[in-house]
ModelCIF file with pLDDT and N, C-alpha, C, O atoms, coordinates in Angstrom:
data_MODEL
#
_entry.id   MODEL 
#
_entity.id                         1 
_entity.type                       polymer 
_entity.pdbx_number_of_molecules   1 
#
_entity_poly.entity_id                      1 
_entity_poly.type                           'polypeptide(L)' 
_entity_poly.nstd_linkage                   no 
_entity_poly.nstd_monomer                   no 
_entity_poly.pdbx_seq_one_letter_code       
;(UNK)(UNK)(UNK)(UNK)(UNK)(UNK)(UNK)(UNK)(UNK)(UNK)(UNK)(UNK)(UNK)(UNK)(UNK)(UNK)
(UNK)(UNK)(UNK)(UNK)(UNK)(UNK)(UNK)(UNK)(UNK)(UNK)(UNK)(UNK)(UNK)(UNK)(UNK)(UNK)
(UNK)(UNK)(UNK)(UNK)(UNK)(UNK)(UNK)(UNK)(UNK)(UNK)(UNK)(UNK)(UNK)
;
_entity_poly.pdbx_seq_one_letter_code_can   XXXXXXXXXXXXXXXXXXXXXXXXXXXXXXXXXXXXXXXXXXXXX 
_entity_poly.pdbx_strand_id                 A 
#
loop_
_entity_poly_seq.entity_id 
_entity_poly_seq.num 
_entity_poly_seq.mon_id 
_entity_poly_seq.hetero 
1 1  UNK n 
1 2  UNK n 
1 3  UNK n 
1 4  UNK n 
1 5  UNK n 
1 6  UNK n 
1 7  UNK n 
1 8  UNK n 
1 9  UNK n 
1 10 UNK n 
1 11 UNK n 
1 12 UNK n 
1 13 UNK n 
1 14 UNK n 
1 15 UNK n 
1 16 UNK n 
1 17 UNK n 
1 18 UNK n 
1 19 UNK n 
1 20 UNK n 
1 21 UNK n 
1 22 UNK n 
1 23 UNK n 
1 24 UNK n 
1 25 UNK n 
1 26 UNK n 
1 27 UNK n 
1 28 UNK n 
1 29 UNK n 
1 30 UNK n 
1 31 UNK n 
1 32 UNK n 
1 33 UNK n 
1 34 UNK n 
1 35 UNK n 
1 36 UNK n 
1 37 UNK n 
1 38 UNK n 
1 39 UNK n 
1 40 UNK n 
1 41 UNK n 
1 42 UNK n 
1 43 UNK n 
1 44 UNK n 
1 45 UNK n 
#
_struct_asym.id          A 
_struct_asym.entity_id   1 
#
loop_
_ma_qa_metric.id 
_ma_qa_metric.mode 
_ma_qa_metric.name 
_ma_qa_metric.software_group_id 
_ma_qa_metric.type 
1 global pLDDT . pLDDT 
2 local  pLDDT . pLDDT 
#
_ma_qa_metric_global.metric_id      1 
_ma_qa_metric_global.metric_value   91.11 
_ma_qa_metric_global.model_id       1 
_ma_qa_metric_global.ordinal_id     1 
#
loop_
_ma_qa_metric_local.label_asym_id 
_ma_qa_metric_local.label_comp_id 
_ma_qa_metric_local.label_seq_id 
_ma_qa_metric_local.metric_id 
_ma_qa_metric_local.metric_value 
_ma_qa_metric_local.model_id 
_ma_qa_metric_local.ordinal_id 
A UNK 1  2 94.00 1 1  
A UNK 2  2 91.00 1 2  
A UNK 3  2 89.00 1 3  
A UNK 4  2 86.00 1 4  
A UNK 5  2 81.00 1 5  
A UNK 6  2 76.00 1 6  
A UNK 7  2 79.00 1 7  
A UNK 8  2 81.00 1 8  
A UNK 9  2 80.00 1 9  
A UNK 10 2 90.00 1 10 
A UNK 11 2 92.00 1 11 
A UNK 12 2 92.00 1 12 
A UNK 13 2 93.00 1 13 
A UNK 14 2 94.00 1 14 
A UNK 15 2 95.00 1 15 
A UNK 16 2 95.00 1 16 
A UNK 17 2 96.00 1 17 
A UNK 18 2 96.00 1 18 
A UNK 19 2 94.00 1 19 
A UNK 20 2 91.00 1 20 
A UNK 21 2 92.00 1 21 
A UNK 22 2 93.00 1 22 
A UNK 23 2 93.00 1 23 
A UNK 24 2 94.00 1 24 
A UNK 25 2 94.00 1 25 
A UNK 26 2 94.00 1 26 
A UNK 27 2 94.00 1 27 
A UNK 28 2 94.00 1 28 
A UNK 29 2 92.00 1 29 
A UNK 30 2 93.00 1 30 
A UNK 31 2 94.00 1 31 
A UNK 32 2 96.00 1 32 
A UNK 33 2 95.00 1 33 
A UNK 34 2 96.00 1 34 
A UNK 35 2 96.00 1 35 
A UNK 36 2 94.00 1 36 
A UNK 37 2 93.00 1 37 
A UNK 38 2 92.00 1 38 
A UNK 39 2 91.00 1 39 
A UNK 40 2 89.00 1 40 
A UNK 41 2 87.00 1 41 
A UNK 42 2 87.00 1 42 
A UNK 43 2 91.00 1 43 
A UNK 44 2 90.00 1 44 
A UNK 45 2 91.00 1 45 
#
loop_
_atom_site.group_PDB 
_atom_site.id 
_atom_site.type_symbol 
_atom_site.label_atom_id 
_atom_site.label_alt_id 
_atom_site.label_comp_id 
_atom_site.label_asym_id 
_atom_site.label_entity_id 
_atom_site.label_seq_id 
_atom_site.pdbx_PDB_ins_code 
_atom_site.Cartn_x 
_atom_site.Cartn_y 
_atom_site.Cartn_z 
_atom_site.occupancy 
_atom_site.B_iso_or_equiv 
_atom_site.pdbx_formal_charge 
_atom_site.auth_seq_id 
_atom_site.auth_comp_id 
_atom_site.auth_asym_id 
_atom_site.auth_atom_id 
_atom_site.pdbx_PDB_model_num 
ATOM 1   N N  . UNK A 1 1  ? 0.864  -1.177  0.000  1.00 94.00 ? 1  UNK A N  1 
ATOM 2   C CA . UNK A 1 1  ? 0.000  0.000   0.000  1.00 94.00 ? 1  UNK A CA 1 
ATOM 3   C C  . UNK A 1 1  ? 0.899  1.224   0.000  1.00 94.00 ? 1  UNK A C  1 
ATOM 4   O O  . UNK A 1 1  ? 1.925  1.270   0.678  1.00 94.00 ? 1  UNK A O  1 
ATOM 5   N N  . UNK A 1 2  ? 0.512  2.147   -0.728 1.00 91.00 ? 2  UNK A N  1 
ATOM 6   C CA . UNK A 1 2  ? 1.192  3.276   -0.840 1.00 91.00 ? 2  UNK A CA 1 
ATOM 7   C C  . UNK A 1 2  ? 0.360  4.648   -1.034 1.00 91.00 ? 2  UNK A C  1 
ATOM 8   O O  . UNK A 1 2  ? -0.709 4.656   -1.644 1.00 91.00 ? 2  UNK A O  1 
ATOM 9   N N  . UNK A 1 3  ? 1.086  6.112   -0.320 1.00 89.00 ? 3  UNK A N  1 
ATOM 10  C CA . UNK A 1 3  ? 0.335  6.704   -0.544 1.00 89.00 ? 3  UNK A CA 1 
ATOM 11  C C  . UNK A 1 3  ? 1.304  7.847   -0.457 1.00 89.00 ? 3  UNK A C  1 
ATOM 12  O O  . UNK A 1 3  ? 2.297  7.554   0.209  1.00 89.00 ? 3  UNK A O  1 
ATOM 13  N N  . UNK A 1 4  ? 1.297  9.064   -0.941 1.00 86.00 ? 4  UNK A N  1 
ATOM 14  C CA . UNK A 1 4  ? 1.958  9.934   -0.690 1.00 86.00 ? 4  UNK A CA 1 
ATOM 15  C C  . UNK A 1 4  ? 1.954  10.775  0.275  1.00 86.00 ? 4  UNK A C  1 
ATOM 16  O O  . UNK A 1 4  ? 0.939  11.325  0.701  1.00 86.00 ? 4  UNK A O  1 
ATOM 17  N N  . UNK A 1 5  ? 3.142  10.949  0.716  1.00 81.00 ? 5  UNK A N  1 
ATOM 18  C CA . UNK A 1 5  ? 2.702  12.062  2.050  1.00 81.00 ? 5  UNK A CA 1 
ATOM 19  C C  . UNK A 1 5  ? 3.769  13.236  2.213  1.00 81.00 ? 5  UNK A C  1 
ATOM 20  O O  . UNK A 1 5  ? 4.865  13.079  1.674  1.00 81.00 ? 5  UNK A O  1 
ATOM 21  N N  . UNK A 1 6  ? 3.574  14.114  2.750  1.00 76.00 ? 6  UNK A N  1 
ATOM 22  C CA . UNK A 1 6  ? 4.068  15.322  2.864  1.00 76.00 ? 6  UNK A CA 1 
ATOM 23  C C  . UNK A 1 6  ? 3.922  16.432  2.073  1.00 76.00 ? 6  UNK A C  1 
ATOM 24  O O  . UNK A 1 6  ? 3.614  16.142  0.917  1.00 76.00 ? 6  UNK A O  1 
ATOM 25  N N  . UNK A 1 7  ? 4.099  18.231  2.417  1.00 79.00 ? 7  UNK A N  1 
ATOM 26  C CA . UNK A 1 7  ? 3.503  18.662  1.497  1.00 79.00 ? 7  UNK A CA 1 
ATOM 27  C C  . UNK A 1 7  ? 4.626  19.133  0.138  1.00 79.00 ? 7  UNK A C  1 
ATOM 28  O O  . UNK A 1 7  ? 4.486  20.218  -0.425 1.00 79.00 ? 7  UNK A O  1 
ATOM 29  N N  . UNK A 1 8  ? 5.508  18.336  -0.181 1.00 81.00 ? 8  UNK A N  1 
ATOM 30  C CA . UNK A 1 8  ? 5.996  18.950  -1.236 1.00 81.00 ? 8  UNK A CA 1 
ATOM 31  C C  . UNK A 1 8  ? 5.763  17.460  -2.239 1.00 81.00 ? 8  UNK A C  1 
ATOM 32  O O  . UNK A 1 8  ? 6.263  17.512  -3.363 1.00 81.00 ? 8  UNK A O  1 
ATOM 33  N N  . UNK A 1 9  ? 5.128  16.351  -1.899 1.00 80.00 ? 9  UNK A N  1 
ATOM 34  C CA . UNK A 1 9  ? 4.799  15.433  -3.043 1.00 80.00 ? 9  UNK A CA 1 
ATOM 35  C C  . UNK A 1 9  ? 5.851  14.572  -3.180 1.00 80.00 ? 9  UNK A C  1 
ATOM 36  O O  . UNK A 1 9  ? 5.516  13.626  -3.892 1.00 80.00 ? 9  UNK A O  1 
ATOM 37  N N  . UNK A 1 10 ? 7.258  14.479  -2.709 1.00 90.00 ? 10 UNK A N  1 
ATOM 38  C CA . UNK A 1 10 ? 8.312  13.947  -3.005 1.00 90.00 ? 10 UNK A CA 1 
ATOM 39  C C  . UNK A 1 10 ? 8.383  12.923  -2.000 1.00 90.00 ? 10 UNK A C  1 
ATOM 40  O O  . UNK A 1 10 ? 9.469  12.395  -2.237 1.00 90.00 ? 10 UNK A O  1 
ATOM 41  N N  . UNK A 1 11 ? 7.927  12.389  -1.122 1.00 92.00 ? 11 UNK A N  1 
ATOM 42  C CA . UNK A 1 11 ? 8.187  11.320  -0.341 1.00 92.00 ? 11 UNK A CA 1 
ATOM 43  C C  . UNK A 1 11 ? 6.710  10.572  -0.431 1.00 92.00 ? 11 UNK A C  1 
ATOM 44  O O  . UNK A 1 11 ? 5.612  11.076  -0.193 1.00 92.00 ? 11 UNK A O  1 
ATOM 45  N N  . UNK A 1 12 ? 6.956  9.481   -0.766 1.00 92.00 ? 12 UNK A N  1 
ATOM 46  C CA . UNK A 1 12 ? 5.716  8.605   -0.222 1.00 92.00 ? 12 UNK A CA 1 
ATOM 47  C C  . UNK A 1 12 ? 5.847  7.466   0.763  1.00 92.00 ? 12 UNK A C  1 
ATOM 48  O O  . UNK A 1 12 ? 6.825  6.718   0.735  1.00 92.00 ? 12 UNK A O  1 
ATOM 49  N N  . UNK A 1 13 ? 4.691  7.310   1.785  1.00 93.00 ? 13 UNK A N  1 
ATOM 50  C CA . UNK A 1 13 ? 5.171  6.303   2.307  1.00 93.00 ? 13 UNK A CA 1 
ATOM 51  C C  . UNK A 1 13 ? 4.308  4.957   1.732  1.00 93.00 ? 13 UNK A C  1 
ATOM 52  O O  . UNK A 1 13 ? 3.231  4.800   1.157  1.00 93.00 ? 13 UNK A O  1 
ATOM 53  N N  . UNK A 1 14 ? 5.460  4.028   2.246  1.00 94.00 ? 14 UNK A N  1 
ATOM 54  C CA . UNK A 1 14 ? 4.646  2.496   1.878  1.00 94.00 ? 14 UNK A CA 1 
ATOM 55  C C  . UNK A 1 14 ? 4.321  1.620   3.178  1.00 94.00 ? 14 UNK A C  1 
ATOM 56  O O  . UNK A 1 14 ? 5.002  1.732   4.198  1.00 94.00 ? 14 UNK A O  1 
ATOM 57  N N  . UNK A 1 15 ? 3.199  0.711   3.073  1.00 95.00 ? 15 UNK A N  1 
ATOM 58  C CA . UNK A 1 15 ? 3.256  -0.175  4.099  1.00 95.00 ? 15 UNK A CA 1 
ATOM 59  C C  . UNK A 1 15 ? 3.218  -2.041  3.346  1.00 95.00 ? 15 UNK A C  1 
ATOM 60  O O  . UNK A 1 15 ? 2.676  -2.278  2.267  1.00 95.00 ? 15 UNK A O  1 
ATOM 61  N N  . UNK A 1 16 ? 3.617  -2.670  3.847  1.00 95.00 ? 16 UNK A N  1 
ATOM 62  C CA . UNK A 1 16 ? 3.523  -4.048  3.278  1.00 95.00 ? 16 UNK A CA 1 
ATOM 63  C C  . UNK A 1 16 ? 2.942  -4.730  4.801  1.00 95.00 ? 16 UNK A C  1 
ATOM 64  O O  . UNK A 1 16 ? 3.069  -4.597  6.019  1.00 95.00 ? 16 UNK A O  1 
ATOM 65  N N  . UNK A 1 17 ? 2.187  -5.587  3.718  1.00 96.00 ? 17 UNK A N  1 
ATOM 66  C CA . UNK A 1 17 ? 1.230  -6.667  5.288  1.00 96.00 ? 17 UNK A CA 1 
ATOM 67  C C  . UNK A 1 17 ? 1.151  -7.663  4.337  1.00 96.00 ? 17 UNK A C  1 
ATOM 68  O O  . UNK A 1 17 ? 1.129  -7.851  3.121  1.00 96.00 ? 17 UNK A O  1 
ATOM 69  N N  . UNK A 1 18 ? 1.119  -8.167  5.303  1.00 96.00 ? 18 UNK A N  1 
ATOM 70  C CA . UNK A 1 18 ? 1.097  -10.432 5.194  1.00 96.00 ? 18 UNK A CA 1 
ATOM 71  C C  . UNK A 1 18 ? 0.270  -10.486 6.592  1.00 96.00 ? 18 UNK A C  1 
ATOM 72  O O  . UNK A 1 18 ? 0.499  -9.890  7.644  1.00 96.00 ? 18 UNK A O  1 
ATOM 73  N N  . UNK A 1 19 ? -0.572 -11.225 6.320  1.00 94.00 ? 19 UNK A N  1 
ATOM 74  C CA . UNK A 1 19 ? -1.494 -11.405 7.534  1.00 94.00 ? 19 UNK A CA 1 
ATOM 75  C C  . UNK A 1 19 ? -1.687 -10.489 8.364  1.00 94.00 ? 19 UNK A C  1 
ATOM 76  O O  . UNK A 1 19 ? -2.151 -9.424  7.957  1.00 94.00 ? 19 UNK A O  1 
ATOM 77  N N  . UNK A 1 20 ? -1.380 -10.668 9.738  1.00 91.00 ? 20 UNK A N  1 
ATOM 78  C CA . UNK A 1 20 ? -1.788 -9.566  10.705 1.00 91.00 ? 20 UNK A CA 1 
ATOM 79  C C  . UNK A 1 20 ? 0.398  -8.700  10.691 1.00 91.00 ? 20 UNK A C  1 
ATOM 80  O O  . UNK A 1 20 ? 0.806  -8.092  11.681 1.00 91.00 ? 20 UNK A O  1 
ATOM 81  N N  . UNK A 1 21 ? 0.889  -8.813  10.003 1.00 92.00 ? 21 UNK A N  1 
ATOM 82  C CA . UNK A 1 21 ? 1.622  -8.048  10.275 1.00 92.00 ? 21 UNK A CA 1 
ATOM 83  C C  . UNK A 1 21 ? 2.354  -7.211  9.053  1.00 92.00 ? 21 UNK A C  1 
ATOM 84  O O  . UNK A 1 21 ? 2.752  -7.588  7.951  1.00 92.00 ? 21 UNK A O  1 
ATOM 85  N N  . UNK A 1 22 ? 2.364  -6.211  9.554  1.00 93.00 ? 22 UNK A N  1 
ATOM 86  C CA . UNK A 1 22 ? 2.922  -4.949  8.586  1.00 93.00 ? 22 UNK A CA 1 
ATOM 87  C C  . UNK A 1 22 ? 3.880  -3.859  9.567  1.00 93.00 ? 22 UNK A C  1 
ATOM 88  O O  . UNK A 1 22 ? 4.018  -3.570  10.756 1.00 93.00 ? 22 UNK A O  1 
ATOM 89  N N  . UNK A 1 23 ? 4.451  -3.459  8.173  1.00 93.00 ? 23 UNK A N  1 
ATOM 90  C CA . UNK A 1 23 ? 5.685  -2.791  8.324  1.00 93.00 ? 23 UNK A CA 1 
ATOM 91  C C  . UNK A 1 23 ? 5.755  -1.145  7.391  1.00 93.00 ? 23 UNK A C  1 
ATOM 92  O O  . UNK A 1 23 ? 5.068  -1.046  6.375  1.00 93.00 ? 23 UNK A O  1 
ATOM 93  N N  . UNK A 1 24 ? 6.384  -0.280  7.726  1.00 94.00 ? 24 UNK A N  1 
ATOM 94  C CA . UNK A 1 24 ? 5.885  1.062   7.019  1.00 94.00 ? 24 UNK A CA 1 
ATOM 95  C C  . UNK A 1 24 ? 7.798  1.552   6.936  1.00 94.00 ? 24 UNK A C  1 
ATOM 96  O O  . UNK A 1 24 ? 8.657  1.323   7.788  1.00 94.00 ? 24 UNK A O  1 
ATOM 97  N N  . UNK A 1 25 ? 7.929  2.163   5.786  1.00 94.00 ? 25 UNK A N  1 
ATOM 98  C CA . UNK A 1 25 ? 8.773  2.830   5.327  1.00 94.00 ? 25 UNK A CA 1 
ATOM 99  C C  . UNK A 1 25 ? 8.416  3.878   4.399  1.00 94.00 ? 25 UNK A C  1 
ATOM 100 O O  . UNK A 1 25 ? 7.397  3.906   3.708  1.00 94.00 ? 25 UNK A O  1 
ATOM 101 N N  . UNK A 1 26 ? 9.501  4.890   4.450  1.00 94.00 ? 26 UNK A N  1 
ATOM 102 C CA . UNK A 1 26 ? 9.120  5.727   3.164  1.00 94.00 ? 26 UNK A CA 1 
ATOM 103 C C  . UNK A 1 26 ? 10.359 5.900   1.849  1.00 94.00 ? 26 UNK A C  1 
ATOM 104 O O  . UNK A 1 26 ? 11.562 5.638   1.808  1.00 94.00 ? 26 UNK A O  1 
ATOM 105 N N  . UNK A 1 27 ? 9.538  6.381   1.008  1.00 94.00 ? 27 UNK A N  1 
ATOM 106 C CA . UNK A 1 27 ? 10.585 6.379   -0.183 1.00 94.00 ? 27 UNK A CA 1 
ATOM 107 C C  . UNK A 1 27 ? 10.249 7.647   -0.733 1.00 94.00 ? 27 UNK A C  1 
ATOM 108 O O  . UNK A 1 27 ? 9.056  7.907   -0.893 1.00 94.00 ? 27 UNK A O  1 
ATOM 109 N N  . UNK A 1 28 ? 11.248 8.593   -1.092 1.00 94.00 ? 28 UNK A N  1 
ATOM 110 C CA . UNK A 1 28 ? 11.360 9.926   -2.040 1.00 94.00 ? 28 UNK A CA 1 
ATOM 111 C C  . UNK A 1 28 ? 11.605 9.692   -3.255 1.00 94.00 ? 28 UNK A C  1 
ATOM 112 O O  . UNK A 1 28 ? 12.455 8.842   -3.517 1.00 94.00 ? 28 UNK A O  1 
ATOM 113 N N  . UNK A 1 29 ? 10.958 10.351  -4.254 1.00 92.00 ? 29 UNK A N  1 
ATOM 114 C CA . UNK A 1 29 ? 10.953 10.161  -5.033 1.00 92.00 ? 29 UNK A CA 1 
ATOM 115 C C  . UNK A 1 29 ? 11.918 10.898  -5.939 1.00 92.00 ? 29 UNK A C  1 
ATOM 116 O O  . UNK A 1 29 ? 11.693 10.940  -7.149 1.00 92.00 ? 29 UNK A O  1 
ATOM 117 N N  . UNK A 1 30 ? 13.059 11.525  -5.371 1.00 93.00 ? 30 UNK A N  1 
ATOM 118 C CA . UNK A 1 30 ? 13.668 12.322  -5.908 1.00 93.00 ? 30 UNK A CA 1 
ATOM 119 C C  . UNK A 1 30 ? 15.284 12.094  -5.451 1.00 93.00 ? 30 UNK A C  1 
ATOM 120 O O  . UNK A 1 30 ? 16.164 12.440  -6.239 1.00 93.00 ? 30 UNK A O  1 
ATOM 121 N N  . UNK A 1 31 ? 15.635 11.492  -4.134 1.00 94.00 ? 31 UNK A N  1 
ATOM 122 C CA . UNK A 1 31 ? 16.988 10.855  -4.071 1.00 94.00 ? 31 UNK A CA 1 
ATOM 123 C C  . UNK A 1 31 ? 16.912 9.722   -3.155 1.00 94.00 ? 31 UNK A C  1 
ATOM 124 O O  . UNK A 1 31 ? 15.955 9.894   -2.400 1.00 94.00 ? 31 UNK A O  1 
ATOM 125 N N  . UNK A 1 32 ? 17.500 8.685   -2.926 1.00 96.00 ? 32 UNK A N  1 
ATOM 126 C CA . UNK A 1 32 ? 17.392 7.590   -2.020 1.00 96.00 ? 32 UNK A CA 1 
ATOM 127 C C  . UNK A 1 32 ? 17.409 8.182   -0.560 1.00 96.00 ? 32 UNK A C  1 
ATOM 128 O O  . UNK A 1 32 ? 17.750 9.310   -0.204 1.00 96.00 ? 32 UNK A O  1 
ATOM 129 N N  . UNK A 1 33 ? 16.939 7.095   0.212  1.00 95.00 ? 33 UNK A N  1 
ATOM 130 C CA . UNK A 1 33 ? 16.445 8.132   1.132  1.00 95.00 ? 33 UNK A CA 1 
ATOM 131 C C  . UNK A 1 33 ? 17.224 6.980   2.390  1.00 95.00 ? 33 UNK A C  1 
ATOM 132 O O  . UNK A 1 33 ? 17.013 5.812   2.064  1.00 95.00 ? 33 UNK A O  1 
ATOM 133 N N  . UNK A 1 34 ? 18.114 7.123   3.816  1.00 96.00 ? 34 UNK A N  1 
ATOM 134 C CA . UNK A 1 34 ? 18.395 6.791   4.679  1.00 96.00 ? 34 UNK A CA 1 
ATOM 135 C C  . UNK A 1 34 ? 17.708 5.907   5.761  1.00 96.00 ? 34 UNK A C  1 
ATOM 136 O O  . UNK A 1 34 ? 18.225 6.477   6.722  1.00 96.00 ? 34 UNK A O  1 
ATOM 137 N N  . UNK A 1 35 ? 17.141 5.204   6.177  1.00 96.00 ? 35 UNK A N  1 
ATOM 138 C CA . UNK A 1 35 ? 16.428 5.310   7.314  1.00 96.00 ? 35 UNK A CA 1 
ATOM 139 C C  . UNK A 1 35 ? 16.383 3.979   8.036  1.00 96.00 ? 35 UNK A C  1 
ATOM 140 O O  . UNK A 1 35 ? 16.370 3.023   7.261  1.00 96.00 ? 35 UNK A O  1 
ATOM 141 N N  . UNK A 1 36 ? 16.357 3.680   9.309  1.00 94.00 ? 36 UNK A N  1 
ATOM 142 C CA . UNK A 1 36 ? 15.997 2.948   10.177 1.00 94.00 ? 36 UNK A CA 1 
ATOM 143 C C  . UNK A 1 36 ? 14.494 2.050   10.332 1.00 94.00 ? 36 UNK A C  1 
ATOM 144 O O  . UNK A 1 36 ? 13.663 2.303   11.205 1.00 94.00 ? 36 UNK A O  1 
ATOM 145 N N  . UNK A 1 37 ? 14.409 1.441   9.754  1.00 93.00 ? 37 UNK A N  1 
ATOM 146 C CA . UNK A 1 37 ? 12.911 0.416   9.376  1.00 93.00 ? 37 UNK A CA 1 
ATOM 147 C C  . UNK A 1 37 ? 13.107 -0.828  10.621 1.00 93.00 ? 37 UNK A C  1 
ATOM 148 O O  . UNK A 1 37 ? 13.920 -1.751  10.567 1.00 93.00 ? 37 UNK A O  1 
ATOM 149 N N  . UNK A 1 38 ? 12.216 -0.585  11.624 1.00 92.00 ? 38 UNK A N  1 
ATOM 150 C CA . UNK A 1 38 ? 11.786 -1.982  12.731 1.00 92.00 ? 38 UNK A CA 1 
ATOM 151 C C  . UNK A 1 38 ? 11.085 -3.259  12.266 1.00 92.00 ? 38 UNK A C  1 
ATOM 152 O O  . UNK A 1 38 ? 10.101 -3.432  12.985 1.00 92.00 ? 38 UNK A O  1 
ATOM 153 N N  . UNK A 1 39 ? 11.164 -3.889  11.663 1.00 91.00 ? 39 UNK A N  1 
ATOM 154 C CA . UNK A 1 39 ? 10.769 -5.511  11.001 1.00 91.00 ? 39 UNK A CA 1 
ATOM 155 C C  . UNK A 1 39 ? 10.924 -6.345  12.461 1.00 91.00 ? 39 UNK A C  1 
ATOM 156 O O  . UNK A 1 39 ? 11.506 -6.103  13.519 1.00 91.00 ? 39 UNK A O  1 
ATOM 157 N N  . UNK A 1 40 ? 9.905  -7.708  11.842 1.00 89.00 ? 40 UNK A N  1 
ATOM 158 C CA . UNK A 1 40 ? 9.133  -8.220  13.310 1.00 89.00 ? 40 UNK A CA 1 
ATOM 159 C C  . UNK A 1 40 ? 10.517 -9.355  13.005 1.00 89.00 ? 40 UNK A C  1 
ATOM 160 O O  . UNK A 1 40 ? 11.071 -9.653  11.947 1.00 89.00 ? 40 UNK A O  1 
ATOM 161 N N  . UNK A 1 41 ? 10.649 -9.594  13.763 1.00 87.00 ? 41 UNK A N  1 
ATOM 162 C CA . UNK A 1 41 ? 12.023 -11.098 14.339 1.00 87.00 ? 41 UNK A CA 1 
ATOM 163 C C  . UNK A 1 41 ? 11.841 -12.031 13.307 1.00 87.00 ? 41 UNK A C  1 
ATOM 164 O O  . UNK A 1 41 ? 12.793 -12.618 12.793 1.00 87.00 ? 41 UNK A O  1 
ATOM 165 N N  . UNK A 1 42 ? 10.703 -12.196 12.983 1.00 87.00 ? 42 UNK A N  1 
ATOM 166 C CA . UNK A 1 42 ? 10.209 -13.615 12.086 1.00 87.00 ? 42 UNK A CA 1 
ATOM 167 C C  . UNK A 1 42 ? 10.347 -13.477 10.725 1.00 87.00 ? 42 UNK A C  1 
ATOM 168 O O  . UNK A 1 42 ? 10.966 -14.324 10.080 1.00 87.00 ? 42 UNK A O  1 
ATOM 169 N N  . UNK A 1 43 ? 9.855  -12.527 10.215 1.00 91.00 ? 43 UNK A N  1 
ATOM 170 C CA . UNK A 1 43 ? 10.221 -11.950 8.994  1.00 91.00 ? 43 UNK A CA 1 
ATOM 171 C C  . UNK A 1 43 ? 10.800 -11.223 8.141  1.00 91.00 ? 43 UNK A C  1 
ATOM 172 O O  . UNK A 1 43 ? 10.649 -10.976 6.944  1.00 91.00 ? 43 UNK A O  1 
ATOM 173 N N  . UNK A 1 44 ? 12.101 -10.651 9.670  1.00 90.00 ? 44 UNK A N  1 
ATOM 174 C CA . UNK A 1 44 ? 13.441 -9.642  9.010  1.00 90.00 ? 44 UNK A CA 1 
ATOM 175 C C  . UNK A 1 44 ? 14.080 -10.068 8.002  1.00 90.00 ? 44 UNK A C  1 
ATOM 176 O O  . UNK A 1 44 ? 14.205 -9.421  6.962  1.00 90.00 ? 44 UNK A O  1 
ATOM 177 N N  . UNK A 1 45 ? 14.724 -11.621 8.277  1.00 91.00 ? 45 UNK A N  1 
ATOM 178 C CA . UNK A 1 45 ? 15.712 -11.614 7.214  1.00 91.00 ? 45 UNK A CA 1 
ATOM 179 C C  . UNK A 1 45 ? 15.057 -12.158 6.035  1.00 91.00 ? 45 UNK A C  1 
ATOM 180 O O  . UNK A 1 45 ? 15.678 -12.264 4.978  1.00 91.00 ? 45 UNK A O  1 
#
C-alpha cells in the first residue's frame, strides 16, 4: 500500500502486510532516502 505524504509530493510512504503483520517505510521520489525500518524477528531476514 502506498500513498503519498508530505507537502511537497516527493516522499511517499509504503506499508507491506502479510497477515496480521505490517511494516511502514518511506521512499522519495527524488533521491534515495536513509532510514531505520523496525521488522518483526520472524520476517526480518
Amino acid at each position: 500500500f502506498m500513498a503519498a505524504s508530505g507537502k511537497d509530493g516527493c516522499t511517499i510512504t509504503c506499508i507491506l502486510k502479510r497477515g496480521a503483520t505490517c511494516i511502514m517505510f518511506t521512499q522519495n521520489t527524488l533521491l534515495p532516502l536513509e532510514q531505520t525500518v523496525m521488522l518483526p524477528p520472524a520476517e526480518a531476514g
